[in-house]
N, C-alpha and C. Protein backbone atom coordinates (compact mmCIF):
# COMPACT_ATOMS: atom_id res chain seq x y z
N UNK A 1 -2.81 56.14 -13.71
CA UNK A 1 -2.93 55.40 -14.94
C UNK A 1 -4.28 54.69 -14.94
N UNK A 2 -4.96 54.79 -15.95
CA UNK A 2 -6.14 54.20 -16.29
C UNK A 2 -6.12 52.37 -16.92
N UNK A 3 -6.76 51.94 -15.62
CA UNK A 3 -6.78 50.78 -16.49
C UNK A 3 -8.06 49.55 -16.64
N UNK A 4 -8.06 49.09 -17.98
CA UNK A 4 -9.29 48.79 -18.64
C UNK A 4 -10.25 47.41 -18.08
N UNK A 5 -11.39 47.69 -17.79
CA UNK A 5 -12.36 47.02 -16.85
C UNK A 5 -11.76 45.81 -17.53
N UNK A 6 -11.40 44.67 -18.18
CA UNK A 6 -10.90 43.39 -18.85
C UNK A 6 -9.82 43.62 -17.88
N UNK A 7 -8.75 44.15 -17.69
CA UNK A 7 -7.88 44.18 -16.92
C UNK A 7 -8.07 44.22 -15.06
N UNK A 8 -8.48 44.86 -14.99
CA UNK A 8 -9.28 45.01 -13.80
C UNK A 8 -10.05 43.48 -13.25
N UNK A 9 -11.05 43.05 -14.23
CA UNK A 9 -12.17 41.95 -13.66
C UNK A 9 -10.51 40.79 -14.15
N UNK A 10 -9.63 40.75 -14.91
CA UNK A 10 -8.80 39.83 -14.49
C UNK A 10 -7.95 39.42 -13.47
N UNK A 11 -7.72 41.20 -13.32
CA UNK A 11 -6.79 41.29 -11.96
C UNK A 11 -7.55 40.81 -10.24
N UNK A 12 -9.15 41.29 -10.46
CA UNK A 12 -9.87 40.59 -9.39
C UNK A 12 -9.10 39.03 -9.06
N UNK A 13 -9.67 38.21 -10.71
CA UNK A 13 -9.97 37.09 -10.42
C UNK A 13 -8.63 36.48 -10.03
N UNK A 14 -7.80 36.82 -10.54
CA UNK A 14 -6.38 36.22 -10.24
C UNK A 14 -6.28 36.41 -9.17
N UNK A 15 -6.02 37.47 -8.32
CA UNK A 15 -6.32 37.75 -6.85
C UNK A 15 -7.12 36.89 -5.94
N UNK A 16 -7.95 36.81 -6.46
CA UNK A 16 -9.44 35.45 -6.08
C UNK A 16 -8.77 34.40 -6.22
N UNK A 17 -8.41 33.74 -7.03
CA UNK A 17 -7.97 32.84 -6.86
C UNK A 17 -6.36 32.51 -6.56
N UNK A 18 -5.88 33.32 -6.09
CA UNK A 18 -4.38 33.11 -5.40
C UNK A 18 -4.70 32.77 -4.19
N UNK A 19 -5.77 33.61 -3.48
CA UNK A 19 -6.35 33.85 -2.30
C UNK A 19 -6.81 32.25 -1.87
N UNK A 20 -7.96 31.52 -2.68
CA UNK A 20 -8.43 30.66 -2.70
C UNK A 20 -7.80 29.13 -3.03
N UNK A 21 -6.56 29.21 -3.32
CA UNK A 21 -5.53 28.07 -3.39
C UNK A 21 -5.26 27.52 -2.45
N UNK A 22 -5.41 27.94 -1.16
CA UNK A 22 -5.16 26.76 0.16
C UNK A 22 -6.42 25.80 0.30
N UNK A 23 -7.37 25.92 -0.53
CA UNK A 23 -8.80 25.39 -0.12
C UNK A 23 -8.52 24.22 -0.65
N UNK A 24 -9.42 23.11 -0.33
CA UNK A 24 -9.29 21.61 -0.88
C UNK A 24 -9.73 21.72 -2.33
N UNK A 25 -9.71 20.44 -3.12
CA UNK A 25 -9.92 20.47 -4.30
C UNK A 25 -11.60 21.03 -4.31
N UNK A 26 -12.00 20.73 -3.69
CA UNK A 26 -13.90 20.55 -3.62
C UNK A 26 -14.16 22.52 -3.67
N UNK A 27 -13.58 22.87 -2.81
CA UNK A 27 -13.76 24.14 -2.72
C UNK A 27 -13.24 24.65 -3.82
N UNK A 28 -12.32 24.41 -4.16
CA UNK A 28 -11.65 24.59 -5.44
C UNK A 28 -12.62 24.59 -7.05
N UNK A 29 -12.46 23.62 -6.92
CA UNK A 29 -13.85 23.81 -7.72
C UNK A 29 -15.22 24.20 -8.00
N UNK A 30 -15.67 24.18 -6.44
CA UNK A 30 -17.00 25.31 -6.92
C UNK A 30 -16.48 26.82 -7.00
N UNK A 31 -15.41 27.02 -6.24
CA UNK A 31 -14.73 28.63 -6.76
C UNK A 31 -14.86 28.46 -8.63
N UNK A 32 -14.33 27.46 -9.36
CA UNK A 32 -13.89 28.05 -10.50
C UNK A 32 -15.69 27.82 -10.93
N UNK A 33 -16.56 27.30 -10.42
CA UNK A 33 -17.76 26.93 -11.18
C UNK A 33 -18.34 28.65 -10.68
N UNK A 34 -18.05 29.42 -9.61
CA UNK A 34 -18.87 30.81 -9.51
C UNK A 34 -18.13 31.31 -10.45
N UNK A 35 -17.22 31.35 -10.63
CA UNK A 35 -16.11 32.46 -11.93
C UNK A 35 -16.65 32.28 -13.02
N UNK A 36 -17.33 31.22 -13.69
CA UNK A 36 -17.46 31.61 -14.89
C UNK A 36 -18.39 32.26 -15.31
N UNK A 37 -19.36 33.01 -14.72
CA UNK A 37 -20.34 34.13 -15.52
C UNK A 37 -19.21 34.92 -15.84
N UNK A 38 -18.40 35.05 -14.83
CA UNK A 38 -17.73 36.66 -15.11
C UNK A 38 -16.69 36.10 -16.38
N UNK A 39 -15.92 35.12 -16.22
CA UNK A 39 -15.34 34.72 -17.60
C UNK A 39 -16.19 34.94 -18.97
N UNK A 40 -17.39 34.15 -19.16
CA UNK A 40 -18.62 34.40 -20.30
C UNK A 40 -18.77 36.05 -20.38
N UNK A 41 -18.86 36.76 -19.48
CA UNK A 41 -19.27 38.32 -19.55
C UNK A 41 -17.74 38.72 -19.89
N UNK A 42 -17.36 38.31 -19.80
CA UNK A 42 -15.60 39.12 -20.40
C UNK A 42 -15.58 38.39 -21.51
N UNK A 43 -15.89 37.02 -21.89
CA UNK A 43 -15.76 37.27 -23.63
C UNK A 43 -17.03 37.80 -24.51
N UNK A 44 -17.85 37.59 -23.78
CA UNK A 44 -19.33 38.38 -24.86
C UNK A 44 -19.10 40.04 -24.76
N UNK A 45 -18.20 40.49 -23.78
CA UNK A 45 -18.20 41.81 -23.90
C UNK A 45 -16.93 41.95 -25.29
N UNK A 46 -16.25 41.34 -25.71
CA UNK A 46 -15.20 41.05 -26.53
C UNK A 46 -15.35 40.75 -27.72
N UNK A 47 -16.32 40.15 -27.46
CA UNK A 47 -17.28 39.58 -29.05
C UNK A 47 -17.91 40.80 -29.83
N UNK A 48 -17.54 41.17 -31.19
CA UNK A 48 -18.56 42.35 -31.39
C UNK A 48 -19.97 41.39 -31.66
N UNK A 49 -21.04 42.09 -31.60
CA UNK A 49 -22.38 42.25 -31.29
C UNK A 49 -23.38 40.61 -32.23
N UNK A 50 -22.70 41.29 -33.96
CA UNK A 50 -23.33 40.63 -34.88
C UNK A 50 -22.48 38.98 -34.88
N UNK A 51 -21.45 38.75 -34.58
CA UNK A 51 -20.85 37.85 -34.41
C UNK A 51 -21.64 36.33 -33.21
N UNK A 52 -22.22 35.21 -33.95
CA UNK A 52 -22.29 34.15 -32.71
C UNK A 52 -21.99 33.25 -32.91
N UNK A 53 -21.87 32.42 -31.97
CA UNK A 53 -21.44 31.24 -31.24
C UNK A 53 -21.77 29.97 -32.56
N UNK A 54 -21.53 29.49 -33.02
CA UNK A 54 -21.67 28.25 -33.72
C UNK A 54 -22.05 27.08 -33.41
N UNK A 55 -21.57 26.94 -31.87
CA UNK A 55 -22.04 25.75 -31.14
C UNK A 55 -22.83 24.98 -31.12
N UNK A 56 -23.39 23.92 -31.71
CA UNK A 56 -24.97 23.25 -31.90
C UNK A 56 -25.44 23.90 -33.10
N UNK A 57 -24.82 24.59 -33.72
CA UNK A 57 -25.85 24.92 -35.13
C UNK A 57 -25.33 23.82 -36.29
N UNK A 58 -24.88 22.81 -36.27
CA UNK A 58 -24.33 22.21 -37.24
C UNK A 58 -25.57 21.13 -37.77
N UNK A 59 -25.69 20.77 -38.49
CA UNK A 59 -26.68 19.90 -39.40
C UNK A 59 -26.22 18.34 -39.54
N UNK A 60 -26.42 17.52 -38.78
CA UNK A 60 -25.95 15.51 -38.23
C UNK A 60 -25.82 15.15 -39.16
N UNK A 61 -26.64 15.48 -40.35
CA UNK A 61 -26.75 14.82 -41.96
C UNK A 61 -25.55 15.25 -42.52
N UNK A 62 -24.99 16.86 -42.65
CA UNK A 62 -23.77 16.95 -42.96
C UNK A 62 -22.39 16.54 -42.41
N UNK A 63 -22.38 16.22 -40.86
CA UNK A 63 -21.58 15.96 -40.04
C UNK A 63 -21.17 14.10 -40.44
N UNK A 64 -22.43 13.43 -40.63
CA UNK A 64 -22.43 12.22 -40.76
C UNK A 64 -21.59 11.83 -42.09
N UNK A 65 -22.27 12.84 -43.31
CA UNK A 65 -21.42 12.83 -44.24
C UNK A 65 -20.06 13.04 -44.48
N UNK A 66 -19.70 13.81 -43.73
CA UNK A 66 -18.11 14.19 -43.36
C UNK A 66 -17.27 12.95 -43.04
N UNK A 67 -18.03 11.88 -42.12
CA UNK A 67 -17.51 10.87 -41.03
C UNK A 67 -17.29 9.88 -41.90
N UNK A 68 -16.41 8.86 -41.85
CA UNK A 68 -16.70 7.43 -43.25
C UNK A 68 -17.50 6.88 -42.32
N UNK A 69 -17.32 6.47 -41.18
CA UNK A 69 -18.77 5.53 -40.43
C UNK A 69 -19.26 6.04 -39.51
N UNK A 70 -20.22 5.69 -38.97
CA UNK A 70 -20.35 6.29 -37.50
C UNK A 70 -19.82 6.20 -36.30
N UNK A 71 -19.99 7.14 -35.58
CA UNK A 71 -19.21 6.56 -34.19
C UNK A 71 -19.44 5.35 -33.03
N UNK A 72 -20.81 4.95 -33.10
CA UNK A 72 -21.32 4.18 -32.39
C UNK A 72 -20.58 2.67 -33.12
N UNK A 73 -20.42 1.92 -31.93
CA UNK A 73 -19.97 0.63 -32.21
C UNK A 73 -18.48 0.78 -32.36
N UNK A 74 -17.51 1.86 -32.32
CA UNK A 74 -16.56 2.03 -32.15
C UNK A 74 -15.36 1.71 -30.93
N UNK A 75 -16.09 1.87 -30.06
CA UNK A 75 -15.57 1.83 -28.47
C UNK A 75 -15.76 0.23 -28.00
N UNK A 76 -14.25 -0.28 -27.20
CA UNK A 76 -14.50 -1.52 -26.93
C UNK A 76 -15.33 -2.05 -25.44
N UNK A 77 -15.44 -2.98 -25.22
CA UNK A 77 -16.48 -2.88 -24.07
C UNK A 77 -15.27 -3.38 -22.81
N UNK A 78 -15.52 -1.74 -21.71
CA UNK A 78 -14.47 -2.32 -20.46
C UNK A 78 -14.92 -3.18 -19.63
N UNK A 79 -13.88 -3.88 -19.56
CA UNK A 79 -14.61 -5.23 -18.44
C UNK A 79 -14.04 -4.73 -17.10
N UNK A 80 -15.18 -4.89 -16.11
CA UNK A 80 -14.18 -4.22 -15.27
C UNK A 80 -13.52 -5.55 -14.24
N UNK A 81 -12.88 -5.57 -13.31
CA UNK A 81 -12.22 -6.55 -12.69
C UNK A 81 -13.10 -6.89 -11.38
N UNK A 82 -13.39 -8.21 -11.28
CA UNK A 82 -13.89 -8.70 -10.27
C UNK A 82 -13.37 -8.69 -8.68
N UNK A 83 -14.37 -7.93 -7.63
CA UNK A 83 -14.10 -7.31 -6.30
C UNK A 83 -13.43 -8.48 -5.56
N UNK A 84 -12.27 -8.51 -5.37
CA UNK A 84 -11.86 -10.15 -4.34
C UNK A 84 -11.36 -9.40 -3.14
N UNK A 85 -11.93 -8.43 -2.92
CA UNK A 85 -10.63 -7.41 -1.19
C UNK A 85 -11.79 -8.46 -0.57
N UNK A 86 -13.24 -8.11 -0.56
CA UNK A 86 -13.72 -8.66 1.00
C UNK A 86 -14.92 -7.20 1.26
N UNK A 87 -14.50 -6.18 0.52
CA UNK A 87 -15.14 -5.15 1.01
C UNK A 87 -16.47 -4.40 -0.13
N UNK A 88 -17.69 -4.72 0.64
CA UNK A 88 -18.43 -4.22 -0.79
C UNK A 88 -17.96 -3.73 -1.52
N UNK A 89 -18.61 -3.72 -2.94
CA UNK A 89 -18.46 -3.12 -3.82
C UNK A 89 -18.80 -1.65 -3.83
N UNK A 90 -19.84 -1.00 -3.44
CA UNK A 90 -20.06 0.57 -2.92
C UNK A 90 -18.92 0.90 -1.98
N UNK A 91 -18.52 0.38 -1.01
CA UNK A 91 -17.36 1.16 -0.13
C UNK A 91 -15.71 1.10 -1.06
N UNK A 92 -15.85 -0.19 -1.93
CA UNK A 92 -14.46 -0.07 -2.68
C UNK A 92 -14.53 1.33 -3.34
N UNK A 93 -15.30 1.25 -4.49
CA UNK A 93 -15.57 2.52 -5.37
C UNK A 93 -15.94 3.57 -5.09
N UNK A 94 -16.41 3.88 -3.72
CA UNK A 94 -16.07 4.73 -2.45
C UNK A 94 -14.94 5.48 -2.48
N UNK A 95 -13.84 4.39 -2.03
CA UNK A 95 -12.65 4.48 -1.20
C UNK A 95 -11.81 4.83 -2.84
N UNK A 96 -12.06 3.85 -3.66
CA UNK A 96 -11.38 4.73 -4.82
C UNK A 96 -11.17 5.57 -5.53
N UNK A 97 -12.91 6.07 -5.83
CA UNK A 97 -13.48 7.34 -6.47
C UNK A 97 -12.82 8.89 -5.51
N UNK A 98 -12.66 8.17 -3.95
CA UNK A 98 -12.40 9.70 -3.48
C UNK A 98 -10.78 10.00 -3.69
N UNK A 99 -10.45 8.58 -3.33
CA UNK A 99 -8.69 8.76 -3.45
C UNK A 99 -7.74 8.75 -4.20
N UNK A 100 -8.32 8.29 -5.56
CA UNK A 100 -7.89 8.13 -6.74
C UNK A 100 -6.90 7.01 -6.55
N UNK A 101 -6.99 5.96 -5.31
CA UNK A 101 -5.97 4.72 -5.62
C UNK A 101 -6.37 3.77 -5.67
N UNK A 102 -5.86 2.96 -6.37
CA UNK A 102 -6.47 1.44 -6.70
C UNK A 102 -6.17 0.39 -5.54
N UNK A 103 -7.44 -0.19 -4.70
CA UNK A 103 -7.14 -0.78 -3.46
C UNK A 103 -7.68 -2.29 -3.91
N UNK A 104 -7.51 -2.60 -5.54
CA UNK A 104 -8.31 -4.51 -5.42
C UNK A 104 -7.25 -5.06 -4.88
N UNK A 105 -6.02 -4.66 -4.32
CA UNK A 105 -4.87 -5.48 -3.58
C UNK A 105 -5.23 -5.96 -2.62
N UNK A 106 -6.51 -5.21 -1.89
CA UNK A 106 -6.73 -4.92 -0.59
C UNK A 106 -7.10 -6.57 0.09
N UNK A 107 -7.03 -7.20 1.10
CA UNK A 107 -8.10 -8.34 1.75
C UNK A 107 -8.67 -7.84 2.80
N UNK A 108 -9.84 -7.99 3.18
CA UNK A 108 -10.50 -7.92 4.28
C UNK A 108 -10.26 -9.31 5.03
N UNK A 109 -9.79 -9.40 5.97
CA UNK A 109 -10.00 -10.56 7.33
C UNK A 109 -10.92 -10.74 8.14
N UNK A 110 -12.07 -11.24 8.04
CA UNK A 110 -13.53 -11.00 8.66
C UNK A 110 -13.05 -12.07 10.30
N UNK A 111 -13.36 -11.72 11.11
CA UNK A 111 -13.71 -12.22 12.64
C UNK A 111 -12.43 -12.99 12.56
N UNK A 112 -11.23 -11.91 12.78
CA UNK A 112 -9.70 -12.39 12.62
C UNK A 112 -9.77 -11.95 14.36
N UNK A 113 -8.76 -13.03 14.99
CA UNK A 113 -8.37 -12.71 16.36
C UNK A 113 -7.02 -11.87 16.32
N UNK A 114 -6.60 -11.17 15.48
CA UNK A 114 -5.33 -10.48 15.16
C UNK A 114 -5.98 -8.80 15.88
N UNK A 115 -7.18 -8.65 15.69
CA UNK A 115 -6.88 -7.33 16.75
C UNK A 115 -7.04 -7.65 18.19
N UNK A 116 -7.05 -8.67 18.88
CA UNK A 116 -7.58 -9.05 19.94
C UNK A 116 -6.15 -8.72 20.20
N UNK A 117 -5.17 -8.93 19.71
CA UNK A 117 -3.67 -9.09 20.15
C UNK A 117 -3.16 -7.36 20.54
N UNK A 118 -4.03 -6.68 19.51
CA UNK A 118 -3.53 -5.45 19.63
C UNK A 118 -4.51 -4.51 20.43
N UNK A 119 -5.08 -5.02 21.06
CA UNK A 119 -6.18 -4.27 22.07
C UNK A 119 -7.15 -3.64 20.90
N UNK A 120 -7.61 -3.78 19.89
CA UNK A 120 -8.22 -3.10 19.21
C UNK A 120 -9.46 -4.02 18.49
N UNK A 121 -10.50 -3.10 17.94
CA UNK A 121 -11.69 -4.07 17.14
C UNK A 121 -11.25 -3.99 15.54
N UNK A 122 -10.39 -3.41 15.12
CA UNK A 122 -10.01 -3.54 13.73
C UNK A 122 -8.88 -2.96 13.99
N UNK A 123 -7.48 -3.42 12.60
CA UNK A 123 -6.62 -2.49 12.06
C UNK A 123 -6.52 -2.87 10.87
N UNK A 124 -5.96 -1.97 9.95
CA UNK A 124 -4.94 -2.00 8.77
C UNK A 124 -3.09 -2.28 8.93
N UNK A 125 -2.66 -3.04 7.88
CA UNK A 125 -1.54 -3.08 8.06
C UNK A 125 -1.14 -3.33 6.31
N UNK A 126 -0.64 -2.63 5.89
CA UNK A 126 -0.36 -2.69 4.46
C UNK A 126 -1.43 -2.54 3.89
N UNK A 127 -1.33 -4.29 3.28
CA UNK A 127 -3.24 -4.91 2.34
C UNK A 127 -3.73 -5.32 3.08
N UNK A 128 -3.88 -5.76 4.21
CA UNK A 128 -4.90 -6.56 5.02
C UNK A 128 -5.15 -5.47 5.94
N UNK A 129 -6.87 -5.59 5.80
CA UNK A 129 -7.42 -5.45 7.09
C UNK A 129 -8.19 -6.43 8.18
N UNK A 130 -7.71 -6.34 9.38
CA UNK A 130 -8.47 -7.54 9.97
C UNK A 130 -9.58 -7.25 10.82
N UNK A 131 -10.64 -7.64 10.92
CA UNK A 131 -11.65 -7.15 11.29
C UNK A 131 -12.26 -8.18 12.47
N UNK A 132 -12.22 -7.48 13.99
CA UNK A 132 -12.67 -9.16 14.66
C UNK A 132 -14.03 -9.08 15.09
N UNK A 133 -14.68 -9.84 15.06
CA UNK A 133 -16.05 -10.36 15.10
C UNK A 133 -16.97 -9.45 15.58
N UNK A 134 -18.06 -9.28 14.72
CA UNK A 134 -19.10 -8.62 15.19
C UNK A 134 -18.81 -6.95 14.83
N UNK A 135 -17.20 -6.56 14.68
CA UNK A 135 -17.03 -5.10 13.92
C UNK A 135 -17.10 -4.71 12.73
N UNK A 136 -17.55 -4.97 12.17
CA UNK A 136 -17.76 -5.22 10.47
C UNK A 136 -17.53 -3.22 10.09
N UNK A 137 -18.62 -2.59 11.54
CA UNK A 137 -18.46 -0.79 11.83
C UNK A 137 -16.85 0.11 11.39
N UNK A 138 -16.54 -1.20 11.30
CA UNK A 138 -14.98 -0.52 11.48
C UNK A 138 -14.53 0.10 9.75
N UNK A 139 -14.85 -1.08 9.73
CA UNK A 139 -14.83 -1.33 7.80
C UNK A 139 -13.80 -0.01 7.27
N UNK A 140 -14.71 1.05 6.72
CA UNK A 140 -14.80 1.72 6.36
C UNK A 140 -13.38 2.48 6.88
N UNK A 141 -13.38 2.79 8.06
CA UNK A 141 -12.31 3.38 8.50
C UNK A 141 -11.00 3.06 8.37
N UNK A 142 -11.22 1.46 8.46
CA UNK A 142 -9.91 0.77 7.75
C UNK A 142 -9.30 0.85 6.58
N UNK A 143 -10.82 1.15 6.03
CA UNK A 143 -10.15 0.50 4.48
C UNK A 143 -9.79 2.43 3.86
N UNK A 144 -10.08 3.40 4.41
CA UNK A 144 -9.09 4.46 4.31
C UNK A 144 -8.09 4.76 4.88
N UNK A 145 -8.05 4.14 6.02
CA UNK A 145 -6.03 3.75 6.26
C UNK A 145 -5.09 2.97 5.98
N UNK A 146 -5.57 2.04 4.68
CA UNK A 146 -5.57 1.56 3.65
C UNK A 146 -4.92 2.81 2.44
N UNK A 147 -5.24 3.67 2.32
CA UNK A 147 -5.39 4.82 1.22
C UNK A 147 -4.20 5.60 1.75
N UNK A 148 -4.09 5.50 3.17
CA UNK A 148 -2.80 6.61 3.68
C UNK A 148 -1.68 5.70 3.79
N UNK A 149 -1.68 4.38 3.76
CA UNK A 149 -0.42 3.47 3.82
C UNK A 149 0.30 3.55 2.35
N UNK A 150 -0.92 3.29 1.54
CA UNK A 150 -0.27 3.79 0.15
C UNK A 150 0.04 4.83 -0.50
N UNK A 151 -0.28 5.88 -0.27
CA UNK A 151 0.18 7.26 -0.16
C UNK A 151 1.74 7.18 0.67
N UNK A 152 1.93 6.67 1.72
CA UNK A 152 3.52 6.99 2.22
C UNK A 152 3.26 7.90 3.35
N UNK A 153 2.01 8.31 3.73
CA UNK A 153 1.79 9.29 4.63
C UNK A 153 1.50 8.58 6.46
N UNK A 154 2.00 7.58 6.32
CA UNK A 154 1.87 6.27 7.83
C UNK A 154 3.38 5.96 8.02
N UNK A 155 3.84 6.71 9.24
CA UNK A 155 5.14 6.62 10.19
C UNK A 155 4.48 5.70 11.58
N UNK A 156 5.22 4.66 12.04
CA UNK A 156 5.06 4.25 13.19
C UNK A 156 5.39 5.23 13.98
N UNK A 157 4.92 5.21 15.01
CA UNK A 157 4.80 6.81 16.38
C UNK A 157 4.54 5.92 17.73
N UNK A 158 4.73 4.34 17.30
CA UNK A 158 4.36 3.51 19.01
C UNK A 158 4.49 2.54 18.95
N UNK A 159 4.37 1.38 20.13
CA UNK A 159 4.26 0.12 19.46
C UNK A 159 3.43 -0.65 20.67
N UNK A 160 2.87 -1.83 19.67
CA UNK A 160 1.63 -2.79 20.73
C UNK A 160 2.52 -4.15 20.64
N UNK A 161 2.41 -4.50 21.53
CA UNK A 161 2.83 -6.14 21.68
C UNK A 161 3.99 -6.23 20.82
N UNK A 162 4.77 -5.48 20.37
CA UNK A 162 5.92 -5.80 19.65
C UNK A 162 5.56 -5.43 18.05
N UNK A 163 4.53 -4.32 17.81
CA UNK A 163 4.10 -4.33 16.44
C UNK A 163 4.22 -2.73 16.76
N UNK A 164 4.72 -2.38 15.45
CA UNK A 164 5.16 -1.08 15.04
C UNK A 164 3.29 -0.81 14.72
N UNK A 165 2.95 0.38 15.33
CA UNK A 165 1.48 1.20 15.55
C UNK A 165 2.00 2.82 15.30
N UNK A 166 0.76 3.31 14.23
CA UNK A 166 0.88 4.64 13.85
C UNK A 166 -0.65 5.33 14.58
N UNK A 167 -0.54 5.84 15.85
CA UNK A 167 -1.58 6.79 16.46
C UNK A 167 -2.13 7.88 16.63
N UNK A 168 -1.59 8.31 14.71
CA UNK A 168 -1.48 9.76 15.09
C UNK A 168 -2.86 10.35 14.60
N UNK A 169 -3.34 11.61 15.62
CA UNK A 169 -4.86 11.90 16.06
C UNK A 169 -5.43 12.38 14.30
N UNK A 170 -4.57 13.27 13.98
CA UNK A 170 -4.99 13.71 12.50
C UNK A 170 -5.52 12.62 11.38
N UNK A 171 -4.43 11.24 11.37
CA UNK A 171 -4.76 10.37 10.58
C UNK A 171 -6.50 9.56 10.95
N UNK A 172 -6.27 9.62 12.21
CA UNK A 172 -7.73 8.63 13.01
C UNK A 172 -8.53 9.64 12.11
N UNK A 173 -8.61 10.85 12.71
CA UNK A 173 -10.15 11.85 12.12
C UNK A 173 -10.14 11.73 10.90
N UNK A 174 -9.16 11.90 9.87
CA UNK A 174 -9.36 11.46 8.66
C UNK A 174 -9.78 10.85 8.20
N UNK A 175 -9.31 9.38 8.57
CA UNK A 175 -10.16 7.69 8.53
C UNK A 175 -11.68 8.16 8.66
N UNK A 176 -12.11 8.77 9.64
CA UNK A 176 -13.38 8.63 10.09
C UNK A 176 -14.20 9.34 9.19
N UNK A 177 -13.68 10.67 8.77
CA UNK A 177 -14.62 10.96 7.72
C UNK A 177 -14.47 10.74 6.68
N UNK A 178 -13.16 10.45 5.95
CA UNK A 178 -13.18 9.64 3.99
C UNK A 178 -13.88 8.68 4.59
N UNK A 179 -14.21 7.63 5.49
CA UNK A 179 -14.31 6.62 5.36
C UNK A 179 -16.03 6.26 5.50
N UNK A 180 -16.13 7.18 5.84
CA UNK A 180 -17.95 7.22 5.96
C UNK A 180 -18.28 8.12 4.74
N UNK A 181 -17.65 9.18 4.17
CA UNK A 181 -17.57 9.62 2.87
C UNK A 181 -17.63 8.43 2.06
N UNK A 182 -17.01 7.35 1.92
CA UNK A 182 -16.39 6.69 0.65
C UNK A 182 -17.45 6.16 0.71
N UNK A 183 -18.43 5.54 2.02
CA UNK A 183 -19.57 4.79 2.24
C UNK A 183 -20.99 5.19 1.64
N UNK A 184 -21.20 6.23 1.77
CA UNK A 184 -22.15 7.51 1.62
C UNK A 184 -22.20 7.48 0.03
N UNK A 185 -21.24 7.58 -0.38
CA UNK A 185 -20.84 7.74 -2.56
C UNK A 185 -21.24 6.77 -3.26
N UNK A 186 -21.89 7.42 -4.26
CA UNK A 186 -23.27 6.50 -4.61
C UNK A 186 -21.63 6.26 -6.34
């Protein structure tokens, strides 16, 4: 059975991308950003010849006339909410932009003796992170295990001094790179 190159370059891509569904979102998306020549070349091959695109050919003077006012001055002005965690403003919008969760709940505890208790130079525990003196380095790492507490994805697996501790190796490496990621994001 013969079947027609539109069928074919669909059947690729579907294939392509069944294939390509375990990849993270990032990969994910530059996959669909290579696909689209071949999408554009499957509808211009579809398009007869004399037929084009309309897009941008429209005339502002007629468009304006169409409109009762203009659009400008329409939109209200967002205020956005003032940073009170403790944690710059670049690493918040960091930590939010990558994770999509809202952390102004968050407090930072600057030169807290609360990790001294737990053998450690920083932890997270819910909203607080406590940070003891002179680790400020930690920051970052915290404040994305911060992002996995709220997600639901943090089981205690140990315990320090009588405090339920989650050590698990996957979550640490994670921390380490969202968290220098979130730092890095302009």
């Amino acid at each position: 059975m013969k079947t027609s190159r539109y069928a074919q370059e669909n059947k690729s891509t579907s294939s392509r991308s069944a294939a390509n569904s375990q990849f993270s979102g990032q990969a994910a998306a530059q996959r669909v950003e290579e696909e689209e020549p071949v999408q554009n070349k499957v509808v211009s091959q579809l398009m007869p010849e004399e037929e084009e695109l309309t897009q941008g050919k429209f005339n502002t003077a007629q468009l304006m006339a169409e409109e009762e006012e203009p659009v400008q001055g329409k939109f209200e002005t967002v205020q956005q909410k003032p940073n009170k965690t403790g944690m710059p403003d670049s690493l918040k919008s960091g930590i939010e932009n990558l994770s999509g969760v809202d952390v102004s709940d968050v407090r930072v505890h600057y030169n807290s003796p609360k990790p001294a208790q737990m053998n450690a130079h920083a932890y997270a525990q819910g909203s607080d992170i406590h940070i003891a003196s002179g680790q400020e380095k930690h920051l970052p790492h915290e404040a994305w295990h911060t992002v996995q507490q709220k997600q639901g994805r943090v089981q205690p697996t140990t315990a320090v001094n009588g405090v339920a501790v989650n050590d698990n190796v996957g979550l640490e490496k994670e921390a380490d790179v969202m968290g220098a990621k979130a730092l890095n994001t302009k």
